[in-house]
PDB file of N, CA and C in Angstrom:
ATOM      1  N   UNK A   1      -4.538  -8.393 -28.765  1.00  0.00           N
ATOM      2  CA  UNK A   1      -5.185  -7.272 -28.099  1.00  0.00           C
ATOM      3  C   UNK A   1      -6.019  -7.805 -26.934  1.00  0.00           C
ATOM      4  N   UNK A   2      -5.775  -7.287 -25.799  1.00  0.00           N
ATOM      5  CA  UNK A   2      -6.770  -7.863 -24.754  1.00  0.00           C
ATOM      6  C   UNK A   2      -7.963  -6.677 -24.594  1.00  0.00           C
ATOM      7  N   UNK A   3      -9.539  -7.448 -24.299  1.00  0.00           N
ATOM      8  CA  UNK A   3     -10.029  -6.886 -23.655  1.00  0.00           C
ATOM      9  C   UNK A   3     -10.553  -6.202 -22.505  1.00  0.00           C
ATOM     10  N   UNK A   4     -11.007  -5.238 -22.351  1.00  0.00           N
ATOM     11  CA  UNK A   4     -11.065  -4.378 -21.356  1.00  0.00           C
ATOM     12  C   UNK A   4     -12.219  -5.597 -19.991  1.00  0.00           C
ATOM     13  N   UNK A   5     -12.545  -6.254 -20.936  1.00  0.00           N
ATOM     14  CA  UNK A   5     -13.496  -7.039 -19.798  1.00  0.00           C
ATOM     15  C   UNK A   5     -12.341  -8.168 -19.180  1.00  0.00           C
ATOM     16  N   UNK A   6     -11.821  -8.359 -19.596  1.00  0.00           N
ATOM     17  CA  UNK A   6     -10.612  -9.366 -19.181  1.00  0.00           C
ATOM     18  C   UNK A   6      -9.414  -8.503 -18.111  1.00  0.00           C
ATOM     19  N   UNK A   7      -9.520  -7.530 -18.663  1.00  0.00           N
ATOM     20  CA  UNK A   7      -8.551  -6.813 -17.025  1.00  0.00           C
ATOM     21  C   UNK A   7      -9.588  -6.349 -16.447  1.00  0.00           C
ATOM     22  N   UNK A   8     -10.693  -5.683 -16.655  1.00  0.00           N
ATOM     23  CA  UNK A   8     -11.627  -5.939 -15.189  1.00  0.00           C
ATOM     24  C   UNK A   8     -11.980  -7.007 -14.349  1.00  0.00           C
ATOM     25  N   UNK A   9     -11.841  -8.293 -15.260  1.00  0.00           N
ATOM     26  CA  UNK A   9     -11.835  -9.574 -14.257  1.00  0.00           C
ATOM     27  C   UNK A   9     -10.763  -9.752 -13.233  1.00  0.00           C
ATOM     28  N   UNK A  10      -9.214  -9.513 -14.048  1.00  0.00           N
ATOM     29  CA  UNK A  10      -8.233  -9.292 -13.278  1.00  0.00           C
ATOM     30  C   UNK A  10      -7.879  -8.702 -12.208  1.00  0.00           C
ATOM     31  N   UNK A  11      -8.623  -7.416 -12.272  1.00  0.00           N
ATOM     32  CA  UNK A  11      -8.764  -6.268 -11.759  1.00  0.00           C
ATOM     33  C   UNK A  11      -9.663  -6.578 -10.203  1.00  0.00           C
ATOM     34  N   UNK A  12     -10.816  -6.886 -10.488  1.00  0.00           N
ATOM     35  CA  UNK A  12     -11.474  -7.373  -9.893  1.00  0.00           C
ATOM     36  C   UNK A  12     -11.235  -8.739  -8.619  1.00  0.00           C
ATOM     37  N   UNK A  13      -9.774  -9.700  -9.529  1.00  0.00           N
ATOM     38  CA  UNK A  13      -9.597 -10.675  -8.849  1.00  0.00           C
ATOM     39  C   UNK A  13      -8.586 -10.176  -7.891  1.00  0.00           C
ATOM     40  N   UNK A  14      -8.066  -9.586  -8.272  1.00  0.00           N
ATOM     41  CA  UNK A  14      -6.723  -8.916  -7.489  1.00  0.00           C
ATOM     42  C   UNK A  14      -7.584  -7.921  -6.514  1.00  0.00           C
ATOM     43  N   UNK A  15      -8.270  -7.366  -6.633  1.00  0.00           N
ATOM     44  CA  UNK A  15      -9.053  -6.326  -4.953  1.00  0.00           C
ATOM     45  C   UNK A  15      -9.426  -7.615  -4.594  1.00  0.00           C
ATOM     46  N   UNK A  16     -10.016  -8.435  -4.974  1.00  0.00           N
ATOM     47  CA  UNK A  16     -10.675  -9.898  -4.509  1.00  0.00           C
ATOM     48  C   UNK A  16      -9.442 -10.191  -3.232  1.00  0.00           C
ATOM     49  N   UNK A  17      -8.122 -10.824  -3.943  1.00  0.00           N
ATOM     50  CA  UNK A  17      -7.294 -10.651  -3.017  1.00  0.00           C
ATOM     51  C   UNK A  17      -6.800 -10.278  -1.584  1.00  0.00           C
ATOM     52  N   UNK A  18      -6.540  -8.892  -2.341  1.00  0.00           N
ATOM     53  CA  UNK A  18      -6.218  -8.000  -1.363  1.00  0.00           C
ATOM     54  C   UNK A  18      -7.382  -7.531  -0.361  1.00  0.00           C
ATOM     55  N   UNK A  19      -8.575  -7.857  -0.301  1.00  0.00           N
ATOM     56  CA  UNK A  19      -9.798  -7.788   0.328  1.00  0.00           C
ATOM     57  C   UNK A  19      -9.560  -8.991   1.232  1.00  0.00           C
ATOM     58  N   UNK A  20      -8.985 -10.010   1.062  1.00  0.00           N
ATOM     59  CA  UNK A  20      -9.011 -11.432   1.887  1.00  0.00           C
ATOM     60  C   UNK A  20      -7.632 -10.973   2.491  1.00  0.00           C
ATOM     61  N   UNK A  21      -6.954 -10.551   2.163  1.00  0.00           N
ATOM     62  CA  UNK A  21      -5.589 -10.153   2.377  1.00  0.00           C
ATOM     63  C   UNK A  21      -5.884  -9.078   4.028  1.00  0.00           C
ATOM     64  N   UNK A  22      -6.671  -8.116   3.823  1.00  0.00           N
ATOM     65  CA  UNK A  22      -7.062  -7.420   4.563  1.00  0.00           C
ATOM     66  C   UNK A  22      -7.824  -7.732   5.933  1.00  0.00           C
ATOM     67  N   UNK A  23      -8.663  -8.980   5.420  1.00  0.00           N
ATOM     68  CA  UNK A  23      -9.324  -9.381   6.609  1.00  0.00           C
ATOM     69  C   UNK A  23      -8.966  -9.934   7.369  1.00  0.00           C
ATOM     70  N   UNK A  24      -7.912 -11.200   6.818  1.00  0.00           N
ATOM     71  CA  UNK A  24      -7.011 -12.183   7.383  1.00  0.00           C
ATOM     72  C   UNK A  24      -6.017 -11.688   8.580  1.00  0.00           C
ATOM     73  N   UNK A  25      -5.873 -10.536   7.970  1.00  0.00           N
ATOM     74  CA  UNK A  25      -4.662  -9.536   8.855  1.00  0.00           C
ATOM     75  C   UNK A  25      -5.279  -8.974   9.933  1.00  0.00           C
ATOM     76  N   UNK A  26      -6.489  -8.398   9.950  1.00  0.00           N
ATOM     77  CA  UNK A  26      -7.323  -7.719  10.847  1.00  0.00           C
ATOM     78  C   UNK A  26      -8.104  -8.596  11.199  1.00  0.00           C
ATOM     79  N   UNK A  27      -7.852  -9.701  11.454  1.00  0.00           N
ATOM     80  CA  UNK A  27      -8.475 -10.642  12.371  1.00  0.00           C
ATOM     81  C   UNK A  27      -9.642 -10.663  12.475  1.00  0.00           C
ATOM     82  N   UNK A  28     -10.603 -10.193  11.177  1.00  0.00           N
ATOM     83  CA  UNK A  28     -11.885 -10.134  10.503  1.00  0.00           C
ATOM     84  C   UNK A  28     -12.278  -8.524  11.083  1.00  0.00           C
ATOM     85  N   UNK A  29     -11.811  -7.757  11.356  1.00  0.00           N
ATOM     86  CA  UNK A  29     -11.981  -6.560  11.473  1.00  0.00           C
ATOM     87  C   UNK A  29     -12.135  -5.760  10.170  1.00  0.00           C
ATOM     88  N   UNK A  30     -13.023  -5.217   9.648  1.00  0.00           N
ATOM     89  CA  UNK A  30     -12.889  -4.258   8.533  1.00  0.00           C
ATOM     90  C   UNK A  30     -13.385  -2.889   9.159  1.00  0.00           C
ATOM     91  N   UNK A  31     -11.911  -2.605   8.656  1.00  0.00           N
ATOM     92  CA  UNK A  31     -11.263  -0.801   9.244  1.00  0.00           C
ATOM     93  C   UNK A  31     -12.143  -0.290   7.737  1.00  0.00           C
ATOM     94  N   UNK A  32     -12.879   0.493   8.137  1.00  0.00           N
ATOM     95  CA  UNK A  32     -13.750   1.144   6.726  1.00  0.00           C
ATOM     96  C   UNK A  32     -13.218   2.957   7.226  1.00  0.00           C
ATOM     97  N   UNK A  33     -12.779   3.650   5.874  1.00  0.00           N
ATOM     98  CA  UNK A  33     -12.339   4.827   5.501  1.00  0.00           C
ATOM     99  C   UNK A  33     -12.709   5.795   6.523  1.00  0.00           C
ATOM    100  N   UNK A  34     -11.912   6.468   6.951  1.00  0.00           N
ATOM    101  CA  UNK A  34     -11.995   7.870   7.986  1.00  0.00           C
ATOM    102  C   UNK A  34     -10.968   8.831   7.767  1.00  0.00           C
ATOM    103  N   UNK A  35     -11.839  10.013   8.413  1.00  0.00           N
ATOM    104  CA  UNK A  35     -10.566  10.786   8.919  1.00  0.00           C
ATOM    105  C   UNK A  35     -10.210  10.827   9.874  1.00  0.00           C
ATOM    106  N   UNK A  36      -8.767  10.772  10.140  1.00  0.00           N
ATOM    107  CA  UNK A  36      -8.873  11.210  11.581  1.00  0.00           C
ATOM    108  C   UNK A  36      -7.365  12.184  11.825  1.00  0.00           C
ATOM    109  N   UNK A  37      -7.414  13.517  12.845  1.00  0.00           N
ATOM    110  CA  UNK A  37      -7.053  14.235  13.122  1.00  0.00           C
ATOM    111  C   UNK A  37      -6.351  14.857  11.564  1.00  0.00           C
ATOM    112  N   UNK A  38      -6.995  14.992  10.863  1.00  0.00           N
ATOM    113  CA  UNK A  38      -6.775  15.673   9.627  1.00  0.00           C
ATOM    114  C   UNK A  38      -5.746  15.110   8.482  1.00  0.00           C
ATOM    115  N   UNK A  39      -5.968  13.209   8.905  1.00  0.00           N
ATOM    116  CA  UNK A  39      -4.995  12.426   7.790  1.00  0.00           C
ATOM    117  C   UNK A  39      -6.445  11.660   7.316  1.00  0.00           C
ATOM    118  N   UNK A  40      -6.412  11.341   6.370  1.00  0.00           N
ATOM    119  CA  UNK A  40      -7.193  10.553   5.403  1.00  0.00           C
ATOM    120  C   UNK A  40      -6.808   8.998   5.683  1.00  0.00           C
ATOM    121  N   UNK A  41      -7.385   7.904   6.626  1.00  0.00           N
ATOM    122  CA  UNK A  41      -7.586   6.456   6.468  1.00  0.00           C
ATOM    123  C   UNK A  41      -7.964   5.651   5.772  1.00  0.00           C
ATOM    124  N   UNK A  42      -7.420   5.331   4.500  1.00  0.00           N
ATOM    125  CA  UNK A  42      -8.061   4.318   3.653  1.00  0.00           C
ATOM    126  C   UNK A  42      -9.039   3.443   4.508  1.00  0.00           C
ATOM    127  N   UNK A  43      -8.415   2.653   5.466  1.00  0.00           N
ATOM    128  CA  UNK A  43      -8.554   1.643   5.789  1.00  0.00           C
ATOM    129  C   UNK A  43      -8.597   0.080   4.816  1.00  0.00           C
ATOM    130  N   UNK A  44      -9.843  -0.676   4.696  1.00  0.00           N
ATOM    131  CA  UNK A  44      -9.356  -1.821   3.510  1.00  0.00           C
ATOM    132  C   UNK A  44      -9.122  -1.036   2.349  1.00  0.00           C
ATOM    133  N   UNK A  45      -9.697  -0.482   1.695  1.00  0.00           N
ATOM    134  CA  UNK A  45      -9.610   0.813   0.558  1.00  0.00           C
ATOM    135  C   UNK A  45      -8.267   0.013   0.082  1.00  0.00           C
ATOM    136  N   UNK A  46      -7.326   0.401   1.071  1.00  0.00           N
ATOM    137  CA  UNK A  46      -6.041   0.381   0.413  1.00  0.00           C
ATOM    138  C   UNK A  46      -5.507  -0.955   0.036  1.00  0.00           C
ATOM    139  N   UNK A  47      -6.308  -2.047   0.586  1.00  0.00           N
ATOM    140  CA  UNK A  47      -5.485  -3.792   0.175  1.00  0.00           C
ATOM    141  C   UNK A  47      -6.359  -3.537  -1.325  1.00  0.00           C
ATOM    142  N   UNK A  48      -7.620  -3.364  -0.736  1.00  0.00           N
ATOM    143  CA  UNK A  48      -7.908  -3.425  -2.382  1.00  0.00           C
ATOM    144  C   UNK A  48      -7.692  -2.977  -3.669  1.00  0.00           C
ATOM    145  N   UNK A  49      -7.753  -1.366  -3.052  1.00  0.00           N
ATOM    146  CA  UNK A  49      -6.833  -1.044  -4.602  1.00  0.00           C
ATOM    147  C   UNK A  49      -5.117  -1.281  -4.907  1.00  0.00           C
ATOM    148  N   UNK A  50      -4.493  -1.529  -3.777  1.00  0.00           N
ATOM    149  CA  UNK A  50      -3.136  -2.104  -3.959  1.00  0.00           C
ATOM    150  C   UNK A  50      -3.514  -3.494  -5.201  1.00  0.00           C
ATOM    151  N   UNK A  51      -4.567  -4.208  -4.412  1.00  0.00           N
ATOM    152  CA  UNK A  51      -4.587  -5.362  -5.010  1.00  0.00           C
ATOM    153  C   UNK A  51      -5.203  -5.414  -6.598  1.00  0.00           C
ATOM    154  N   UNK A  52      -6.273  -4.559  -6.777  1.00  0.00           N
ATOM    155  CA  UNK A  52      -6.353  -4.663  -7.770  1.00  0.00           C
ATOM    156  C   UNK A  52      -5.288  -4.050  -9.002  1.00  0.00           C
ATOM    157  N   UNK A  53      -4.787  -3.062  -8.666  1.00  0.00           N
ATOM    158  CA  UNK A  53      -3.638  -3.007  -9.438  1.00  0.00           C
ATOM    159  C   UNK A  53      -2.382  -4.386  -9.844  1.00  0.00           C
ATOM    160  N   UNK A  54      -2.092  -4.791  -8.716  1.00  0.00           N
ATOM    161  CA  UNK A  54      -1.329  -6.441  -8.904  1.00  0.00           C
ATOM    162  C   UNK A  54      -2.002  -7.209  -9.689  1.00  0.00           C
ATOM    163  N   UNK A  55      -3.586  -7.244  -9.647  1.00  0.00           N
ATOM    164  CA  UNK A  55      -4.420  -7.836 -10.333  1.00  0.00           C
ATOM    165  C   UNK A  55      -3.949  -7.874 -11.703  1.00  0.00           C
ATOM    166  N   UNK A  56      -3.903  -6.688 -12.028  1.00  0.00           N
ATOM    167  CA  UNK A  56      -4.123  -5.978 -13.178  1.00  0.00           C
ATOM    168  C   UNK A  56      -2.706  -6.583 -14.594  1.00  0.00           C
ATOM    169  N   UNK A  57      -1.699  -6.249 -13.469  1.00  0.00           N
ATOM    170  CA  UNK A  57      -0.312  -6.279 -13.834  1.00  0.00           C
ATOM    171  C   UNK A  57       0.316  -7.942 -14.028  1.00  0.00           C
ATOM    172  N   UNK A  58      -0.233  -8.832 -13.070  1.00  0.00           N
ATOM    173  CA  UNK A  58       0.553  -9.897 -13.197  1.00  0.00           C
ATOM    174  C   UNK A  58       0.275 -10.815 -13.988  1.00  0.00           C
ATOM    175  N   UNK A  59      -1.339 -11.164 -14.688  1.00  0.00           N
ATOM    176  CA  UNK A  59      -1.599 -12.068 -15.493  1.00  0.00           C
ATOM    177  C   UNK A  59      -0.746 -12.152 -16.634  1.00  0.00           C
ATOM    178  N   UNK A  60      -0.390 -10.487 -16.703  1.00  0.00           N
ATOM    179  CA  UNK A  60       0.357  -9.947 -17.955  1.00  0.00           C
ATOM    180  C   UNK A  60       1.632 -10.120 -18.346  1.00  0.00           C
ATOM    181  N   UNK A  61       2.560 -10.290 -17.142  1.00  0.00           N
ATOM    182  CA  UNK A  61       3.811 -10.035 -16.438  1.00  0.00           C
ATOM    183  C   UNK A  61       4.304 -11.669 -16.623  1.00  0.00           C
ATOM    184  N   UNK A  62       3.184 -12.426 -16.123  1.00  0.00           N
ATOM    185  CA  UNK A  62       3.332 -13.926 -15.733  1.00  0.00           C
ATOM    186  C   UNK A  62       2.615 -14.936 -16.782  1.00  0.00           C
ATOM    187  N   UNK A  63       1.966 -14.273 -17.272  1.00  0.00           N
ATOM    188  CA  UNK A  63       1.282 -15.453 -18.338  1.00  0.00           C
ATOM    189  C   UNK A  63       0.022 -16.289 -17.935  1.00  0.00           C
ATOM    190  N   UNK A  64      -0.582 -15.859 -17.112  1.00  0.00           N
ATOM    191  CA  UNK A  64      -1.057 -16.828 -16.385  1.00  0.00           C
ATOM    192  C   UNK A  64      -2.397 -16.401 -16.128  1.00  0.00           C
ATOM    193  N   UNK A  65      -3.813 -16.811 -15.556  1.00  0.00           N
ATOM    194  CA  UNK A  65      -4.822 -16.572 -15.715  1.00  0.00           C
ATOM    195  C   UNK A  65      -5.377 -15.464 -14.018  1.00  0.00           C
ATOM    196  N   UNK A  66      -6.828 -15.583 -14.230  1.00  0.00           N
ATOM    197  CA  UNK A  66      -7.400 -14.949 -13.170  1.00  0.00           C
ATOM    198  C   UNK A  66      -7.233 -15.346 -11.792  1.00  0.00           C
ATOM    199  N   UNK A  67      -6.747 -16.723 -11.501  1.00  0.00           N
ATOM    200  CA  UNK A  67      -6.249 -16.841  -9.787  1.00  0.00           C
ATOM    201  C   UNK A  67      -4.830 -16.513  -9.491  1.00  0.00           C
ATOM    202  N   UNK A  68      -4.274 -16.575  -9.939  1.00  0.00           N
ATOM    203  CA  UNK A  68      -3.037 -15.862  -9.900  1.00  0.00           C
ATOM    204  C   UNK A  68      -3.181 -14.692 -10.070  1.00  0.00           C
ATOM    205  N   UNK A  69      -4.042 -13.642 -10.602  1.00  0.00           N
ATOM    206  CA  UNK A  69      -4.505 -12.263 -10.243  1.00  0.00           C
ATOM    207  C   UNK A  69      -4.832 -12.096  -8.619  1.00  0.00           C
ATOM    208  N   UNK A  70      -5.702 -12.626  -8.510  1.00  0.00           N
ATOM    209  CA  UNK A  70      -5.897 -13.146  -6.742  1.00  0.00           C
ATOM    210  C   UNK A  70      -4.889 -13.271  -5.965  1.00  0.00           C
ATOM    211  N   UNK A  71      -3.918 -14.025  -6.127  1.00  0.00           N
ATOM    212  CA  UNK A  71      -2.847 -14.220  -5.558  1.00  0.00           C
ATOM    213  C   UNK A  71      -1.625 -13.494  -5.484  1.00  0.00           C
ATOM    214  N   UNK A  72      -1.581 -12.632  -6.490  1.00  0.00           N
ATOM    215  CA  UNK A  72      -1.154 -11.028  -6.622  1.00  0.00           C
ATOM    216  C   UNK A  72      -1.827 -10.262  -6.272  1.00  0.00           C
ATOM    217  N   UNK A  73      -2.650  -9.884  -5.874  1.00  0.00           N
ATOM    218  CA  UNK A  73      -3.701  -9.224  -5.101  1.00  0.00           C
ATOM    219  C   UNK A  73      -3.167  -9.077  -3.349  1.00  0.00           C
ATOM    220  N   UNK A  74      -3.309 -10.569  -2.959  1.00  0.00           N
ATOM    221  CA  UNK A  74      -3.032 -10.675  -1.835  1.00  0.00           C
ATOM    222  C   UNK A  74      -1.621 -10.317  -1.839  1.00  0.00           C
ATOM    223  N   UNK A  75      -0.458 -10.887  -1.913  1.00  0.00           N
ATOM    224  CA  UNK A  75       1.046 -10.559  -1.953  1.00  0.00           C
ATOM    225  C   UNK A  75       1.091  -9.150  -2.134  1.00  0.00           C
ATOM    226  N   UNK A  76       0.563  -8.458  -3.205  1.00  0.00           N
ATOM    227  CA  UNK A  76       1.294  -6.701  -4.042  1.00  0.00           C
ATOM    228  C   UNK A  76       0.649  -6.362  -2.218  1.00  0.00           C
ATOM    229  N   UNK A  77      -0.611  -6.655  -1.445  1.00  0.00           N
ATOM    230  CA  UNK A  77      -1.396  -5.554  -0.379  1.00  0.00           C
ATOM    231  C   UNK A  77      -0.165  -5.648   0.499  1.00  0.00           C
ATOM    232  N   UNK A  78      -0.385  -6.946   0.902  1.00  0.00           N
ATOM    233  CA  UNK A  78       0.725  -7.728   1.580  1.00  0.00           C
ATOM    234  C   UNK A  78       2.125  -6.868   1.867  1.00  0.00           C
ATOM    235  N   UNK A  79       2.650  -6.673   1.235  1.00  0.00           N
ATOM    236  CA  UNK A  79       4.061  -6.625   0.276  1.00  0.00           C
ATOM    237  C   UNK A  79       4.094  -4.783   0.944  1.00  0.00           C
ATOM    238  N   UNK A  80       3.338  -4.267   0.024  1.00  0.00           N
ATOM    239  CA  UNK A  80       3.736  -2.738   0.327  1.00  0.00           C
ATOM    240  C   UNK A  80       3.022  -2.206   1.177  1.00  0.00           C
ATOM    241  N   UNK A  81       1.731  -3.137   1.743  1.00  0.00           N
ATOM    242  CA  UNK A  81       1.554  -2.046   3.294  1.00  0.00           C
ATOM    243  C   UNK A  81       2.246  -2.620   4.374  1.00  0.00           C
ATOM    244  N   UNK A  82       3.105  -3.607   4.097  1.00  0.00           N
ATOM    245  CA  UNK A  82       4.417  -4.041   5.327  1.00  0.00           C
ATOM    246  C   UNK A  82       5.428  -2.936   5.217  1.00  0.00           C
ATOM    247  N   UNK A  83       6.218  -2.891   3.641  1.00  0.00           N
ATOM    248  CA  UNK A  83       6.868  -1.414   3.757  1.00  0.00           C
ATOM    249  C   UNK A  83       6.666  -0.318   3.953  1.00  0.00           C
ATOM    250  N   UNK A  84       5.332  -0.113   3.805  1.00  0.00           N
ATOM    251  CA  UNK A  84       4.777   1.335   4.065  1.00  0.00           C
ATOM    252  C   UNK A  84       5.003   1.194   5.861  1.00  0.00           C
ATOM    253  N   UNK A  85       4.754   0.404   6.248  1.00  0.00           N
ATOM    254  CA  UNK A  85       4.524   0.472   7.778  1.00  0.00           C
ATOM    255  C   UNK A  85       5.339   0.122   8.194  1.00  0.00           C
ATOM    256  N   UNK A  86       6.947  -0.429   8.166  1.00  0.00           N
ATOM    257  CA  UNK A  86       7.843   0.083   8.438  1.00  0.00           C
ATOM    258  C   UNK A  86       9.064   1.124   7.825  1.00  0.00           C
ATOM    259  N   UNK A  87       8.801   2.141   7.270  1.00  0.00           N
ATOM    260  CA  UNK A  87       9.090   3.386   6.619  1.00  0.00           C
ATOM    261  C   UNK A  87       7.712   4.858   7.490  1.00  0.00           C
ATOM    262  N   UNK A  88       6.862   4.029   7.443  1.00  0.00           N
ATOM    263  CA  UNK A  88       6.056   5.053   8.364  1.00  0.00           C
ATOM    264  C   UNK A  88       5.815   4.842   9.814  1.00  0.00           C
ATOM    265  N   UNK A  89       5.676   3.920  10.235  1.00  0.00           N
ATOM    266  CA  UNK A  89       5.255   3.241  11.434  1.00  0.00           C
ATOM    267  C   UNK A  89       4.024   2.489  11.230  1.00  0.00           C
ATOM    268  N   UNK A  90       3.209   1.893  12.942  1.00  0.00           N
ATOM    269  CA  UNK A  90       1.955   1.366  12.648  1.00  0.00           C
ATOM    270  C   UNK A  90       1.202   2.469  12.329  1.00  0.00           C
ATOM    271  N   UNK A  91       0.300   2.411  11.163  1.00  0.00           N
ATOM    272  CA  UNK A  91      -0.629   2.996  11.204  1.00  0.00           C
ATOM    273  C   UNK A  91      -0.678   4.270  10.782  1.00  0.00           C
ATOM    274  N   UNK A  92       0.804   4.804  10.694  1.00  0.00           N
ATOM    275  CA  UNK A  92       1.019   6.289  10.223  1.00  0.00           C
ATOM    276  C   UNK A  92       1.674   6.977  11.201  1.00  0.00           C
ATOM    277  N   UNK A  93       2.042   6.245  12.259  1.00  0.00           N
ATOM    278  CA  UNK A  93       2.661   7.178  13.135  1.00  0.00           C
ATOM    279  C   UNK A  93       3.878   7.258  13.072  1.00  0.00           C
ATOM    280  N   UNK A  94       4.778   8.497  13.028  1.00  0.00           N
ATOM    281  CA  UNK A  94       6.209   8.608  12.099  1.00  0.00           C
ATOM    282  C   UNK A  94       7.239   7.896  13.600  1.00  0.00           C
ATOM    283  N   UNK A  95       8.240   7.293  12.789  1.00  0.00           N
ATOM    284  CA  UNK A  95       9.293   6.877  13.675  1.00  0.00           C
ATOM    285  C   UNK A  95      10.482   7.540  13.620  1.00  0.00           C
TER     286      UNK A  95
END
């Protein structure tokens, strides 16, 4: 049985991630949450909770401890806001 404090670490390591994941990409820019013209902008929001979900999932998946949560963190943000953004465009703008 795992505890709930042990996937919040996970949890935690994986937004960890995807938070470094985010900055790295934005060239230390942190895009913080807006609206704009009546769409909802995560901005980092979204590496992190991408990431903490990967967090969450791979220690489990893989066997393996809390940096490799991290490292799924970064990859899961990685990973699906590249597909999201080419299936949507940059940024949301439809192609």
């Amino acid at each position: 049985m795992v505890g709930w404090v042990e996937v919040l670490i996970y949890a935690l390591a994986g937004g960890f991630g995807g938070l470094v994941r985010s900055v790295i990409t934005g060239e230390g820019v942190i895009v913080l949450p807006k609206v704009h013209e009546g769409r909802v902008d995560l901005g980092i929001l979204t590496s992190v909770i991408i990431g903490m979900f990967a967090g969450m999932i791979a220690p489990y998946s893989l066997g393996v401890d809390g940096v490799i949560a991290a490292l799924a963190g970064y990859a899961g943000a990685d990973f699906i806001e590249n597909a999201l953004e080419r299936k949507l465009g940059k940024r949301g703008e439809t192609t």
